[in-house]
C-alpha atoms as a PDB file:
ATOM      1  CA  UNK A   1     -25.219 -16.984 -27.666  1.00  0.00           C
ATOM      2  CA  UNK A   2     -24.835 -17.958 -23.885  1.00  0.00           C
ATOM      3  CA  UNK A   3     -23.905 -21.324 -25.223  1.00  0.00           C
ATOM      4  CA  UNK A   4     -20.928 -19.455 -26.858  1.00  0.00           C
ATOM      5  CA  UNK A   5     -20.120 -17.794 -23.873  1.00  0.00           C
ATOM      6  CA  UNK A   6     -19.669 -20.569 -21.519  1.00  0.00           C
ATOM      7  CA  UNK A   7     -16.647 -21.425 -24.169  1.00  0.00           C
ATOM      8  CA  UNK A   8     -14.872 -18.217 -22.964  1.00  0.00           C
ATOM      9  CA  UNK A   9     -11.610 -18.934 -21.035  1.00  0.00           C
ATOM     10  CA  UNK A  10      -9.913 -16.264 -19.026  1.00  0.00           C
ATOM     11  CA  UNK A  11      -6.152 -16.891 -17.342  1.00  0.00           C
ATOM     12  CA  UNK A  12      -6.738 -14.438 -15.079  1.00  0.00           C
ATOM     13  CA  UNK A  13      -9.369 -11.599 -13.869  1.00  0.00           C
ATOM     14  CA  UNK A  14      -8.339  -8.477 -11.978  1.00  0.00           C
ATOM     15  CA  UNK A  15     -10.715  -5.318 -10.779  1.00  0.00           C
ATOM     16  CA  UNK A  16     -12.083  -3.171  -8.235  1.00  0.00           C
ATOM     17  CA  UNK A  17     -15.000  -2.974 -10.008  1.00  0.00           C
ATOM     18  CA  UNK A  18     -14.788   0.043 -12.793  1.00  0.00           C
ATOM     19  CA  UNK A  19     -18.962   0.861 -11.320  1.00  0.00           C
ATOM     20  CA  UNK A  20     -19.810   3.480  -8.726  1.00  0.00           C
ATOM     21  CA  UNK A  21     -19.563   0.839  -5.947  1.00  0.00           C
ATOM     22  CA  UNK A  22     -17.917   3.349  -3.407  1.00  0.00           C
ATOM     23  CA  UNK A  23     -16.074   1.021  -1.674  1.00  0.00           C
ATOM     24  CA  UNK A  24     -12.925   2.095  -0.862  1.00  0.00           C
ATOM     25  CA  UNK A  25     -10.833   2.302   2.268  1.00  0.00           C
ATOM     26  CA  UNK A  26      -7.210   3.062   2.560  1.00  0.00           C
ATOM     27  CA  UNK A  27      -6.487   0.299   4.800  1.00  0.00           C
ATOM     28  CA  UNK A  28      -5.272  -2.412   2.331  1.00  0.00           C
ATOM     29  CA  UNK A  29      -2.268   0.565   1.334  1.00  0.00           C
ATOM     30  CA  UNK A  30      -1.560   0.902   4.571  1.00  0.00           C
ATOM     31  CA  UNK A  31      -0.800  -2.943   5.951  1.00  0.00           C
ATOM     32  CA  UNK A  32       0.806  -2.987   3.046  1.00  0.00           C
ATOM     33  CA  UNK A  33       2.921  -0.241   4.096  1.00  0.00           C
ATOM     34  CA  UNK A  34       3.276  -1.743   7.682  1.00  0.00           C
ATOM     35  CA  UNK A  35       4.690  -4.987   6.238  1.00  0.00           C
ATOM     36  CA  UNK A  36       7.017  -3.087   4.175  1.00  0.00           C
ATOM     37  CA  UNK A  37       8.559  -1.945   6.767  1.00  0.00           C
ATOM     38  CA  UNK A  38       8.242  -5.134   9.458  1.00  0.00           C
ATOM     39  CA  UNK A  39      10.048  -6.688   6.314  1.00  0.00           C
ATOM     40  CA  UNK A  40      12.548  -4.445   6.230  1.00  0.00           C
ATOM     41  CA  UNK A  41      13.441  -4.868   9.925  1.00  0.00           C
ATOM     42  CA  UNK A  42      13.318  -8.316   9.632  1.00  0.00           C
ATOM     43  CA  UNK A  43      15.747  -8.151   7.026  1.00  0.00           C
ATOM     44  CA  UNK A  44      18.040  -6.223   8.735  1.00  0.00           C
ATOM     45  CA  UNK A  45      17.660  -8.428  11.597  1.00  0.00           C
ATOM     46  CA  UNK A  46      19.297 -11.054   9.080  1.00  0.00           C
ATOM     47  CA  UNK A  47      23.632 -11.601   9.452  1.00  0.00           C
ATOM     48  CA  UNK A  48      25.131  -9.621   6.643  1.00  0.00           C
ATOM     49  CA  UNK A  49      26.466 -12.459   5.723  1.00  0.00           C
ATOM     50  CA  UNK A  50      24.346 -15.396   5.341  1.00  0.00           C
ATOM     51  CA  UNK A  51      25.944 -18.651   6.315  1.00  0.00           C
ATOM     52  CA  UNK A  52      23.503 -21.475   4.957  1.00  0.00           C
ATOM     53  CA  UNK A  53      20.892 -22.025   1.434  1.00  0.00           C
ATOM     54  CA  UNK A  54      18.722 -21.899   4.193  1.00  0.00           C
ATOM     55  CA  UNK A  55      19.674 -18.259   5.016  1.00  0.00           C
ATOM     56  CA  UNK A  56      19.796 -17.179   1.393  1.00  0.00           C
ATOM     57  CA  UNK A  57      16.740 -18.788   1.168  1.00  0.00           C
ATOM     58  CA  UNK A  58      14.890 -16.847   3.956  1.00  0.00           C
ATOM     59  CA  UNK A  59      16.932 -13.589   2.903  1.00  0.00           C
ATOM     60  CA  UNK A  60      14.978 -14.331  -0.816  1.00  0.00           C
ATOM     61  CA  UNK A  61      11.790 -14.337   0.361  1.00  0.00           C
ATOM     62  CA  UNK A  62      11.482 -11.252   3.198  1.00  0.00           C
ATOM     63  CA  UNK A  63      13.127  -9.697  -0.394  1.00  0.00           C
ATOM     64  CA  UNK A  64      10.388 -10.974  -2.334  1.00  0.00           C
ATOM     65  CA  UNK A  65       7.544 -10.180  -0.339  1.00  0.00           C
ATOM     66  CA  UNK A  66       8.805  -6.684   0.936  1.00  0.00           C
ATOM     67  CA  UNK A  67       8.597  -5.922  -2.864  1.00  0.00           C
ATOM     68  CA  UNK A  68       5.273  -7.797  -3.155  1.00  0.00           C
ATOM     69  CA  UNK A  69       3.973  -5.508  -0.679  1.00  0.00           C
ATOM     70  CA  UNK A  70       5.606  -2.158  -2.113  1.00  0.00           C
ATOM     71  CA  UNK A  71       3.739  -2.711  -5.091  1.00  0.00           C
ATOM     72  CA  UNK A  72       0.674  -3.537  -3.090  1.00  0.00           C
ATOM     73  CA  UNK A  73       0.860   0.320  -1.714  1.00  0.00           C
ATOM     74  CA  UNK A  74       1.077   1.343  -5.586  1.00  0.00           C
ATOM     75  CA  UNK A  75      -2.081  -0.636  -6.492  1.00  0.00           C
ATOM     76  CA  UNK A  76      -4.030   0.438  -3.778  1.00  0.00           C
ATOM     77  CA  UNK A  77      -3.100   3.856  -3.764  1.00  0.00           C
ATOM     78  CA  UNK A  78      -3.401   4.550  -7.843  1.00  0.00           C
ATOM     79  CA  UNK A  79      -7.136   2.715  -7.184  1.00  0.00           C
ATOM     80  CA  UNK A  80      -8.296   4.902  -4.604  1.00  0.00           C
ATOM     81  CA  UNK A  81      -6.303   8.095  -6.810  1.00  0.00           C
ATOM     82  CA  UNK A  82      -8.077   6.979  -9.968  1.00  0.00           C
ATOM     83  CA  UNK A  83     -11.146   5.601  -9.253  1.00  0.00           C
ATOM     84  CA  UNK A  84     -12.435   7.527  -6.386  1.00  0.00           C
ATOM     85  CA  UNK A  85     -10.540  11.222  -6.198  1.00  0.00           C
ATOM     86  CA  UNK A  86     -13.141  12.929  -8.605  1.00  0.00           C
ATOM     87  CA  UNK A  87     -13.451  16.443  -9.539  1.00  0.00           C
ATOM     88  CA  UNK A  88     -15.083  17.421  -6.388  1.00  0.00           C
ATOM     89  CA  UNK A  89     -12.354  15.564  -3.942  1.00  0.00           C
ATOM     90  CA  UNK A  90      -9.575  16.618  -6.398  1.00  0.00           C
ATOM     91  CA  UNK A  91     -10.803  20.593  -5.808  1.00  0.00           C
ATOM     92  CA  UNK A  92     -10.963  20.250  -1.777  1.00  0.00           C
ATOM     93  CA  UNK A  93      -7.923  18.548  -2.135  1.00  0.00           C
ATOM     94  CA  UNK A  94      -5.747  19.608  -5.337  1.00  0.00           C
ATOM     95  CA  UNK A  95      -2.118  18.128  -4.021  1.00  0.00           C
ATOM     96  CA  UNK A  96      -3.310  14.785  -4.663  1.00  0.00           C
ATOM     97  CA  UNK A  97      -1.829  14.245  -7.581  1.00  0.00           C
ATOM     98  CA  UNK A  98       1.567  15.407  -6.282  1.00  0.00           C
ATOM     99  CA  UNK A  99       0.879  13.010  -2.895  1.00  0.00           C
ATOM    100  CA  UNK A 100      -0.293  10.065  -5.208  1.00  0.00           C
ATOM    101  CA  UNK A 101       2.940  10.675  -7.030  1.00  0.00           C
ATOM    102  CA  UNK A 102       5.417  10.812  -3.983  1.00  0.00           C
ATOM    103  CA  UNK A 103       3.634   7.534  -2.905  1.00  0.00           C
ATOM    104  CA  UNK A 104       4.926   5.724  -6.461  1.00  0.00           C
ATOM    105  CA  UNK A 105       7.600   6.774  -5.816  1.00  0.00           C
ATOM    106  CA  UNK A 106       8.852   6.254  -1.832  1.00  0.00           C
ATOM    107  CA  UNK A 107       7.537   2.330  -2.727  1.00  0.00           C
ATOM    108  CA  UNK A 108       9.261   2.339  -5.431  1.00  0.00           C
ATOM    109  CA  UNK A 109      12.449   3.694  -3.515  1.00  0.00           C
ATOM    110  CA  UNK A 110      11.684   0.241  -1.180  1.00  0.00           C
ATOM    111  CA  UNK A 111      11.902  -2.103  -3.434  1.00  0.00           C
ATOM    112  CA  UNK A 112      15.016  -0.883  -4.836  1.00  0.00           C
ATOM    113  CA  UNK A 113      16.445  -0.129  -1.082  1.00  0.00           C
ATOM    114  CA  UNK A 114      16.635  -1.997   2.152  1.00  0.00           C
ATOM    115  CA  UNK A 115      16.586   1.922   4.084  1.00  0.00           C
ATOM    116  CA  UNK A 116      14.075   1.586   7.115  1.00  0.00           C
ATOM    117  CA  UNK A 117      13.416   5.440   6.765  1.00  0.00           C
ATOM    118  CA  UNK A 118      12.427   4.616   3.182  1.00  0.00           C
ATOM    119  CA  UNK A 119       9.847   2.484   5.050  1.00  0.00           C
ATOM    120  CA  UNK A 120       8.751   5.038   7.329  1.00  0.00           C
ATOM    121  CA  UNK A 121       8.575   8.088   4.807  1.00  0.00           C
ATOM    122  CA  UNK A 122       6.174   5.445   2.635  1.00  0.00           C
ATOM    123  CA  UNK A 123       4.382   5.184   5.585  1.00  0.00           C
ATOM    124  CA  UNK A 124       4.033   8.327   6.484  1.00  0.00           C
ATOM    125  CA  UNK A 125       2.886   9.470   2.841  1.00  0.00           C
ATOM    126  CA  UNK A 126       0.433   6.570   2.837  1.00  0.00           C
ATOM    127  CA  UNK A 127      -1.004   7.827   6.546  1.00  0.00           C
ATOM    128  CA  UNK A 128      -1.165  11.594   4.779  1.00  0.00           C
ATOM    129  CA  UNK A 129      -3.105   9.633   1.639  1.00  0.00           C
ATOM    130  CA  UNK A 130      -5.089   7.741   3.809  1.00  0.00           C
ATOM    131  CA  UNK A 131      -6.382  11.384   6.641  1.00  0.00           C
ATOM    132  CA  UNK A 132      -6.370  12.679   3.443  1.00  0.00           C
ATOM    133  CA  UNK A 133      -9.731   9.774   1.848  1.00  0.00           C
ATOM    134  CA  UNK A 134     -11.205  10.041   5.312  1.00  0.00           C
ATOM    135  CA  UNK A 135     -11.320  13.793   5.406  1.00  0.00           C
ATOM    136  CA  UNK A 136     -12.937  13.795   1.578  1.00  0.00           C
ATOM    137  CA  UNK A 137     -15.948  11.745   3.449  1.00  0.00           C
ATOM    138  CA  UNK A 138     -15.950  14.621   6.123  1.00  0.00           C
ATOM    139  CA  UNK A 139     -15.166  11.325   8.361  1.00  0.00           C
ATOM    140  CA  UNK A 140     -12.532  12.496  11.516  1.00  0.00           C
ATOM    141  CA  UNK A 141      -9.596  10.147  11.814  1.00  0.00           C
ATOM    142  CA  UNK A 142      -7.205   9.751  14.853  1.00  0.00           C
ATOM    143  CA  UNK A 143      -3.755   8.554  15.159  1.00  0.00           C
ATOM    144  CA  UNK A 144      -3.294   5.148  16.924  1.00  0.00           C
ATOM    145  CA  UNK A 145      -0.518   2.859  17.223  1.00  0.00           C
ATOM    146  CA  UNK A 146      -0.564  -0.266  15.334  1.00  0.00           C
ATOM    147  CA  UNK A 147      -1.448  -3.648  16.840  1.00  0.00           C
ATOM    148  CA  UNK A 148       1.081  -4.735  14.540  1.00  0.00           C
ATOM    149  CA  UNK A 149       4.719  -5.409  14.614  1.00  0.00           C
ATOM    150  CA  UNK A 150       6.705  -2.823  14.228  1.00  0.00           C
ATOM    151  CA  UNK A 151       3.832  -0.623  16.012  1.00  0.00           C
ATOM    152  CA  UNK A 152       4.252   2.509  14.564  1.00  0.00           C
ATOM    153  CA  UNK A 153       1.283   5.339  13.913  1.00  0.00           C
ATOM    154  CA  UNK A 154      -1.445   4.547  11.631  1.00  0.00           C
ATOM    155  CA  UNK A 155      -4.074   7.318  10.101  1.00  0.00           C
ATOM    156  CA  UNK A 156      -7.621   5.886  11.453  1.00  0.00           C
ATOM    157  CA  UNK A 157     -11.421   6.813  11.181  1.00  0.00           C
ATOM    158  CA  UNK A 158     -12.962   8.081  14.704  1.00  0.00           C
ATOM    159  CA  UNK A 159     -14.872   5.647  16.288  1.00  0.00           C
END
């Protein structure tokens, strides 16, 4: 039978893990948040009227990867949501659902959008997500500025 199995060809394998691991951390939603919105000014840093393939060209990916990252928020959010919010989390905190929801929804609302508040209101959700996990842990977070272009506020665990 393990002769069989080395036979088994997969394209492509994606998970968190589906297994009581308890790793999770909001983090990964939030960069992905911050480059959302670093993408967004970069794009509006752009001429509105590109003048060379090379322009179009740059203008095509800060598109593509400002999406790329939108939906990078979504994933990391709906694991967190789905795989670690539990009955006990979900009662201490019962607007989850509705904040998990919002979330879709403002990265959705970038990718369709180049709006910089749309960037900052997904941010801002994401921070509320992310105080939100910490607090669930009874772990006491503090606002700091991001190290990162476009430094803006960032949800963080206490030190």
């Amino acid at each position: 039978m393990l002769g069989e199995l080395k036979m088994i060809k997969f394209e492509s394998v994606s998970a968190h893990c589906d297994i009581p691991c308890k790793v999770y951390d909001p983090y990964m939603a939030q960069y992905a948040a911050l480059s959302v919105l670093r993408l967004i000014d970069l794009i509006d840093e752009m001429s509105d009227n590109p003048a060379s393939k090379s322009d179009l060209a740059k203008l095509n990916r800060l598109v593509s990867q400002k999406e790329e990252h939108a939906h990078k928020v979504k994933e990391e959010v709906t694991t967190i949501w789905g795989d670690y919010f539990k009955q006990p989390q979900i009662e201490k905190f019962p607007n989850v659902h509705e904040l998990a929801h919002s979330i879709m929804m403002a990265a959705s609302k970038c990718k369709q959008e180049l709006a910089r508040e749309n960037g900052e209101e997904l941010l801002d959700k994401v921070n509320e997500f992310a105080e939100m996990f910490w607090s669930s842990k009874d772990v006491q977070t503090e606002v700091i500025t991001s190290s990162n272009l476009p430094h803006v506020d960032i949800v963080v665990p206490k030190k």
